[in-house]
Protein backbone atom coordinates (compact mmCIF):
# COMPACT_ATOMS: atom_id res chain seq x y z
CA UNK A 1 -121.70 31.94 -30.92
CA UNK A 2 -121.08 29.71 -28.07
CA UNK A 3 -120.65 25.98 -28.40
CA UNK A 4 -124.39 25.23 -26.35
CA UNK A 5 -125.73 28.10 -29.48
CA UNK A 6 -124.09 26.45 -32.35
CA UNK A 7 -125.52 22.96 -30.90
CA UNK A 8 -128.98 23.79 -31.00
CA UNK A 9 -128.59 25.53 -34.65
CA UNK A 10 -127.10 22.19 -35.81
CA UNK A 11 -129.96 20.48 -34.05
CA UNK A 12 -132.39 22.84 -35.20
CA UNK A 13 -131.46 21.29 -39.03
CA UNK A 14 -132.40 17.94 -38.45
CA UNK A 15 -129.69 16.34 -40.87
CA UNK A 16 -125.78 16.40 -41.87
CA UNK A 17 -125.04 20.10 -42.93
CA UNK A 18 -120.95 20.96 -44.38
CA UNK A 19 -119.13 21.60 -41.60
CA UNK A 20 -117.00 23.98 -43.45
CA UNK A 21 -120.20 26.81 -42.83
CA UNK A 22 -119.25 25.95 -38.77
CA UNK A 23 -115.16 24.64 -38.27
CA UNK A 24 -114.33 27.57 -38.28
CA UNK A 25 -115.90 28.38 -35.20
CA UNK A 26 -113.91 27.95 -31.93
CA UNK A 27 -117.44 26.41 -30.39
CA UNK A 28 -116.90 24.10 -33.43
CA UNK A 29 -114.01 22.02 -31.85
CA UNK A 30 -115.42 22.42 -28.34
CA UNK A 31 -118.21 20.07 -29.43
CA UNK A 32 -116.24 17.91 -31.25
CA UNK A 33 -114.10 17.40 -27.79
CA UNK A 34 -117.33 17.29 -26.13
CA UNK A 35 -118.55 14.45 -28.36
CA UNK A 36 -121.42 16.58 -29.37
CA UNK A 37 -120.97 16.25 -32.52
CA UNK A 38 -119.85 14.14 -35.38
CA UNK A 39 -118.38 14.30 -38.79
CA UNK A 40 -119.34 11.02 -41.02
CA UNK A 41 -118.98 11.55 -44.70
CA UNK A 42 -119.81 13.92 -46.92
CA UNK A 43 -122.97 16.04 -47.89
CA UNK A 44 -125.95 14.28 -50.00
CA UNK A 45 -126.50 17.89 -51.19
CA UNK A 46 -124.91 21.22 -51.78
CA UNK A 47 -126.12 24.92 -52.88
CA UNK A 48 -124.59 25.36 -56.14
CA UNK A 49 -123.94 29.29 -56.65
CA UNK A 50 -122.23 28.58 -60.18
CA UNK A 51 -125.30 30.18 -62.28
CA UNK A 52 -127.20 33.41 -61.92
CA UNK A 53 -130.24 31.79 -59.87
CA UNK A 54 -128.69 29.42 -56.98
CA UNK A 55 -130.36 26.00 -56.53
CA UNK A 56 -129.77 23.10 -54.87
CA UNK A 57 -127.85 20.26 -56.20
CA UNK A 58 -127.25 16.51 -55.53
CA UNK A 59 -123.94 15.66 -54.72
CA UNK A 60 -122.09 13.07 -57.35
CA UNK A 61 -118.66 11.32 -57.45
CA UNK A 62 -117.38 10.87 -60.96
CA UNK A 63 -114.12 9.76 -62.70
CA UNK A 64 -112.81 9.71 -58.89
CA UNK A 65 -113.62 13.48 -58.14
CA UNK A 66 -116.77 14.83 -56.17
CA UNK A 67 -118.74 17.31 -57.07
CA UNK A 68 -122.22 18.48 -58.21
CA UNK A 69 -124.31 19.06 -61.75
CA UNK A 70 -125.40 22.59 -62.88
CA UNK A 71 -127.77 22.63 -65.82
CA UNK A 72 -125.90 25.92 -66.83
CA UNK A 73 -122.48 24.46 -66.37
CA UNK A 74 -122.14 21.08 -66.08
CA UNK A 75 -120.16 19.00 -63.44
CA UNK A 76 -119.13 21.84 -60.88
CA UNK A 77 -116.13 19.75 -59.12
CA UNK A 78 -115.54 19.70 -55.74
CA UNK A 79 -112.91 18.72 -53.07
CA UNK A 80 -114.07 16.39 -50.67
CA UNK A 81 -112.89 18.88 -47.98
CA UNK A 82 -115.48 21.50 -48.99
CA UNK A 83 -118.12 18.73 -48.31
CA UNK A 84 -117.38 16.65 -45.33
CA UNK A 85 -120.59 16.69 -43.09
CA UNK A 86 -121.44 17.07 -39.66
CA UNK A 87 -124.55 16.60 -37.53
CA UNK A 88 -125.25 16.28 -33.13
CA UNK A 89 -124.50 13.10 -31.64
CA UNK A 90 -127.64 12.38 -30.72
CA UNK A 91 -126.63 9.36 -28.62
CA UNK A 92 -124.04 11.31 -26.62
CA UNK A 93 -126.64 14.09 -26.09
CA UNK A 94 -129.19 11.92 -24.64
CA UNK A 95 -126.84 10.19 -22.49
CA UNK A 96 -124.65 13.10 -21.01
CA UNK A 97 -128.23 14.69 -20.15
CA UNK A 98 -129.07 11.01 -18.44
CA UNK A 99 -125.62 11.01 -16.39
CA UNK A 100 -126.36 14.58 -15.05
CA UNK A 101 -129.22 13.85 -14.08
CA UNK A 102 -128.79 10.07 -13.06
CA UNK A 103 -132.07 9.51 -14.66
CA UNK A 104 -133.81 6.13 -14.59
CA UNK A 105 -135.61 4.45 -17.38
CA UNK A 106 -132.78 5.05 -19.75
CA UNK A 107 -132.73 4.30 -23.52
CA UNK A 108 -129.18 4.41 -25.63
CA UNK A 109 -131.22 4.56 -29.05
CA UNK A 110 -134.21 5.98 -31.00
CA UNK A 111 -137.64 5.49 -30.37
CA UNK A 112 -138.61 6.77 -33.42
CA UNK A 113 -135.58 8.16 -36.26
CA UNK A 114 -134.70 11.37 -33.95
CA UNK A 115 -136.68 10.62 -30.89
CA UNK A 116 -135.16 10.10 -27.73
CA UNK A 117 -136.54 9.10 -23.94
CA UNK A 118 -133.65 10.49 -22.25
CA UNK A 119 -134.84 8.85 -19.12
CA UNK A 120 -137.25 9.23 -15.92
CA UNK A 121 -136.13 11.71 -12.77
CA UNK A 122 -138.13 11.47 -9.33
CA UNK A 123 -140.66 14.02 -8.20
CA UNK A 124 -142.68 13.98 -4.98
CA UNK A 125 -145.95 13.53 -7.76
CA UNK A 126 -144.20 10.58 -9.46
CA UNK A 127 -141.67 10.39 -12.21
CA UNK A 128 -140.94 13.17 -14.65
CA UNK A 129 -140.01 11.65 -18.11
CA UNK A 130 -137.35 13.59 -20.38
CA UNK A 131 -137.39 13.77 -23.95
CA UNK A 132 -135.46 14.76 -26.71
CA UNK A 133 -137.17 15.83 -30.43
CA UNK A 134 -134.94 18.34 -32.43
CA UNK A 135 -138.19 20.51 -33.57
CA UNK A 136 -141.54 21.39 -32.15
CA UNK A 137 -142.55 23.49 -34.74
CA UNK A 138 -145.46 21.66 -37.00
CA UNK A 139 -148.17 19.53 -37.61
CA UNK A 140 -145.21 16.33 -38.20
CA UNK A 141 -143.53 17.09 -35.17
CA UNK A 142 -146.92 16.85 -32.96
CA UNK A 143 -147.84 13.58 -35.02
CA UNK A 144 -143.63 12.32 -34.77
CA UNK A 145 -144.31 12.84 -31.28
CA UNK A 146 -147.52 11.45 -30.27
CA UNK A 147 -146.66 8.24 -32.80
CA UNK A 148 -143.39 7.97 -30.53
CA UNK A 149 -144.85 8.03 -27.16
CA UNK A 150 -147.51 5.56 -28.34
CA UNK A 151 -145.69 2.58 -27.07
CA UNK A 152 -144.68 4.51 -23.78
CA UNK A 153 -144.99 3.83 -20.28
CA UNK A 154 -147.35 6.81 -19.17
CA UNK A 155 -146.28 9.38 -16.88
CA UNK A 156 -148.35 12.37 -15.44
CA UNK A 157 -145.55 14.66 -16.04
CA UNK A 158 -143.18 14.74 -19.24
CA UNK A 159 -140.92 17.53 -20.66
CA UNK A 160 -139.51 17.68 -24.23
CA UNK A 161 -136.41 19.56 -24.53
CA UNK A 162 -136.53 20.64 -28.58
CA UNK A 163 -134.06 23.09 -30.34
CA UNK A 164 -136.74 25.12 -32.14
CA UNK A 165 -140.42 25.29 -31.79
CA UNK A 166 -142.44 25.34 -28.45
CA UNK A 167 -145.55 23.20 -29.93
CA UNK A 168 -146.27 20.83 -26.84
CA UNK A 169 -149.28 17.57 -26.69
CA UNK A 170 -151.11 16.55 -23.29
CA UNK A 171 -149.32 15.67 -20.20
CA UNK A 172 -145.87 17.24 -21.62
CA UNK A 173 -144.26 20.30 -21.37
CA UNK A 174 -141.83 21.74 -24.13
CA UNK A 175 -138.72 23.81 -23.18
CA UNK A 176 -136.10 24.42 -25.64
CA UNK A 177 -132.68 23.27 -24.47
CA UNK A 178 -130.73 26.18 -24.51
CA UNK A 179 -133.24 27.16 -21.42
CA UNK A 180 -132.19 24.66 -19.17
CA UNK A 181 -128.61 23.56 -20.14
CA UNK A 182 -125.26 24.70 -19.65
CA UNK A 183 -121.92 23.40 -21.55
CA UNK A 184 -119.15 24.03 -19.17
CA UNK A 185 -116.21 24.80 -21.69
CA UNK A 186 -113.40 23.66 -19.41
CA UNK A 187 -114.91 19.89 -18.62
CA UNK A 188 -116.66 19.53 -22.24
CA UNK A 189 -119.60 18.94 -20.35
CA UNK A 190 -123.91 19.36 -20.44
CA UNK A 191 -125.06 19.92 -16.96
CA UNK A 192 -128.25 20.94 -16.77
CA UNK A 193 -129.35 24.38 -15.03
CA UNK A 194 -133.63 24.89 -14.82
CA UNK A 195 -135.90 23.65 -12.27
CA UNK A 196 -137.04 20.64 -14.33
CA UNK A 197 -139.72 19.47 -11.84
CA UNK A 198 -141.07 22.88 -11.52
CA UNK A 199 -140.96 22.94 -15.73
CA UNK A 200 -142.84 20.09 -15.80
CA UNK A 201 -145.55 21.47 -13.48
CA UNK A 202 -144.78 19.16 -10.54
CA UNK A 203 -146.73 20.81 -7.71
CA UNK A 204 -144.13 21.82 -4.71
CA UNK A 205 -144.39 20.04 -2.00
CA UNK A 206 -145.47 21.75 1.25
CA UNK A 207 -143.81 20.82 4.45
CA UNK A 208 -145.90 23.34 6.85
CA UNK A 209 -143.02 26.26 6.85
CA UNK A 210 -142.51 29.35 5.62
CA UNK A 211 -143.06 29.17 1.80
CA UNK A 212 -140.02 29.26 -0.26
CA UNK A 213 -139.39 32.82 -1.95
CA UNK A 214 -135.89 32.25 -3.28
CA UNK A 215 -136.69 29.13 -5.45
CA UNK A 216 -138.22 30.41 -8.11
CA UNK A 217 -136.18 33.45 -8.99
CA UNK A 218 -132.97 31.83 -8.15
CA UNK A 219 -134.39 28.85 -10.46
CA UNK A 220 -134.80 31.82 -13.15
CA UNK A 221 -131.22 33.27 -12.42
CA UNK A 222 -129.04 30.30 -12.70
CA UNK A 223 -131.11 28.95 -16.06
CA UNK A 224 -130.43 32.19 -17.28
CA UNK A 225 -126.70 32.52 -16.76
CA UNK A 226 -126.40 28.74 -18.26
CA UNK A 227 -127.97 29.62 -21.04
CA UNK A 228 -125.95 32.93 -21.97
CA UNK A 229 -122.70 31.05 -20.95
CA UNK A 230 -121.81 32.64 -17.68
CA UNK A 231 -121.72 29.78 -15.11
CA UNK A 232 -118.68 29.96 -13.19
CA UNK A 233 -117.29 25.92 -12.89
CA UNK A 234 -116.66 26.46 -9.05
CA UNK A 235 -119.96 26.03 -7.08
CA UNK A 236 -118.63 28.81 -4.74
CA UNK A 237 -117.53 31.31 -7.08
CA UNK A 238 -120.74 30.79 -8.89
CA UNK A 239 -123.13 30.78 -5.67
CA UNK A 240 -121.36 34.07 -5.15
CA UNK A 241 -122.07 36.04 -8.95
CA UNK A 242 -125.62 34.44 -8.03
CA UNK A 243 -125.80 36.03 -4.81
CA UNK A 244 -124.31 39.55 -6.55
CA UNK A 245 -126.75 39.28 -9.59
CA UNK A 246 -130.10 38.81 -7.15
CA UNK A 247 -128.81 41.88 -5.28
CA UNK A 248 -129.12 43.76 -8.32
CA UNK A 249 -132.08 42.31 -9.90
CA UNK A 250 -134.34 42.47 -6.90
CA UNK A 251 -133.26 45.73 -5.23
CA UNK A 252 -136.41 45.75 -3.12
CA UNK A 253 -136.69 41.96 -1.71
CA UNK A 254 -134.49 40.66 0.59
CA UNK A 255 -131.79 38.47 -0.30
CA UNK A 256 -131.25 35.01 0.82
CA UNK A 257 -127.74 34.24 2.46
CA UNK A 258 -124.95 33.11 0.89
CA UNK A 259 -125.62 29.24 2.10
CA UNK A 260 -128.85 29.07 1.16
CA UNK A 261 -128.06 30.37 -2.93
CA UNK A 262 -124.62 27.85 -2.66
CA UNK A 263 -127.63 25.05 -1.74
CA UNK A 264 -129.33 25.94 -4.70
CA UNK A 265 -126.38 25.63 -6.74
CA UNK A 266 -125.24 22.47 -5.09
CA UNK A 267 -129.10 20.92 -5.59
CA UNK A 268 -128.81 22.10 -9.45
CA UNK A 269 -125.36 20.79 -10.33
CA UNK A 270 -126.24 17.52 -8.29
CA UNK A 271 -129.69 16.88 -10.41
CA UNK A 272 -131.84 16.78 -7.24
């Protein structure tokens, strides 16, 4: 599991979880460096697996020792190691999105519990909003949403980048982050890889020339390979797998040069 995988499964659980089910993980400490995540006390709750039928339990701290009841057996004791918790640093999420980007309209806390704006980029159709909600899965998470964005400015475009679900409302497009974001391992960085305009349905805007046949599929291609892990950190080592991988995807079409896939690259990495 890489560390932008093991982000959106923490995300995914809305809530502190042990972080001895994930430490051991080397994607683990690369989101720790990162900032990504957090670890701030210990569990409310715990599985207890003490009895013959497993059931949640409520964490308790008595005669100085942690632990957890079990109608079969009692207080099941517990070292405070085995229940430290972790969960996504929301904040740093938000905002490490927002610096990529250099989004506008910025907001360093919660519009509503675990909704974020994570700002406003520019389009040639007006702004595009960004959003962060963990889950788009249910009924909650459409009425979370829509309660959130109540008191919002209102924008004809919007995306919500989610960890799980791909439930969307009017106006807004859902994408799941792992689609569109890339944690380079050697910087502890998010940059952000997908056409975000294009996501959001911001028509393209015609200058007169030749239409553009690259975008799209080279769009595709470089979301991809941040999603699976695979973007190289030098923008001309990377423009060159791109050029390689094209080759061998699209056999029949002509390739674009060299230059013109670096561009792309440069025009991804850059936020523009």
């Amino acid at each position: 599991m890489n560390a932008l995988d093991l982000l959106v499964t923490l995300l995914a659980q809305r809530g502190r979880v042990r972080n001895l089910e994930y430490s051991c993980l080397p994607a683990y400490d690369q989101l720790i460096k990162a900032g990504l995540i957090e670890e701030s006390g210990v569990v409310s709750s715990i599985i207890c697996d003490e009895c013959d039928q497993p059931h949640d339990a409520k964490v308790a701290y008595e005669d100085k020792q942690y632990g957890y009841f079990c109608p079969d057996f009692g207080f099941i004791p517990k070292e405070r190691s085995e229940l430290i918790a972790t969960q996504p640093n929301l904040s740093v999420l938000t905002a490490q999105i927002a610096d990529h980007l250099d989004c506008k309209r910025r907001k360093s806390t919660p519009l509503d519990r675990d909704m974020w704006r994570i700002g406003a980029i520019d389009s040639n159709e007006g702004d595009v909003v960004l959003y962060l909600k963990p889950t788009m899965q249910d009924a909650q998470d459409i009425k979370d949403l829509e309660s959130a964005l109540a008191g919002e400015i209102k924008s004809n475009f919007g995306i919500v980048l989610t960890s799980k679900g791909t439930l969307s409302v009017a106006r807004y497009a859902t994408v799941h982050l792992q689609d569109v974001l890339s944690l380079e391992p050697l910087v502890a960085k998010l940059t952000v890889v997908g056409d975000l305009r294009a996501i959001a349905g911001v028509p393209e805007q015609r200058t007169g020339g030749r239409p553009n046949n690259y975008r799209t599929p080279l769009s595709e291609l470089i979301a991809i390979r941040g999603s699976q892990g695979r973007t190289l950190k030098g923008r001309n080592d990377e423009a060159k797998a791109l050029y390689l991988e094209f080759k061998a995807k699209y056999p029949d079409r002509k390739c674009p040069s060299l230059p013109t896939v670096k561009k792309y690259v440069s025009e991804v990495r850059g936020g523009s």
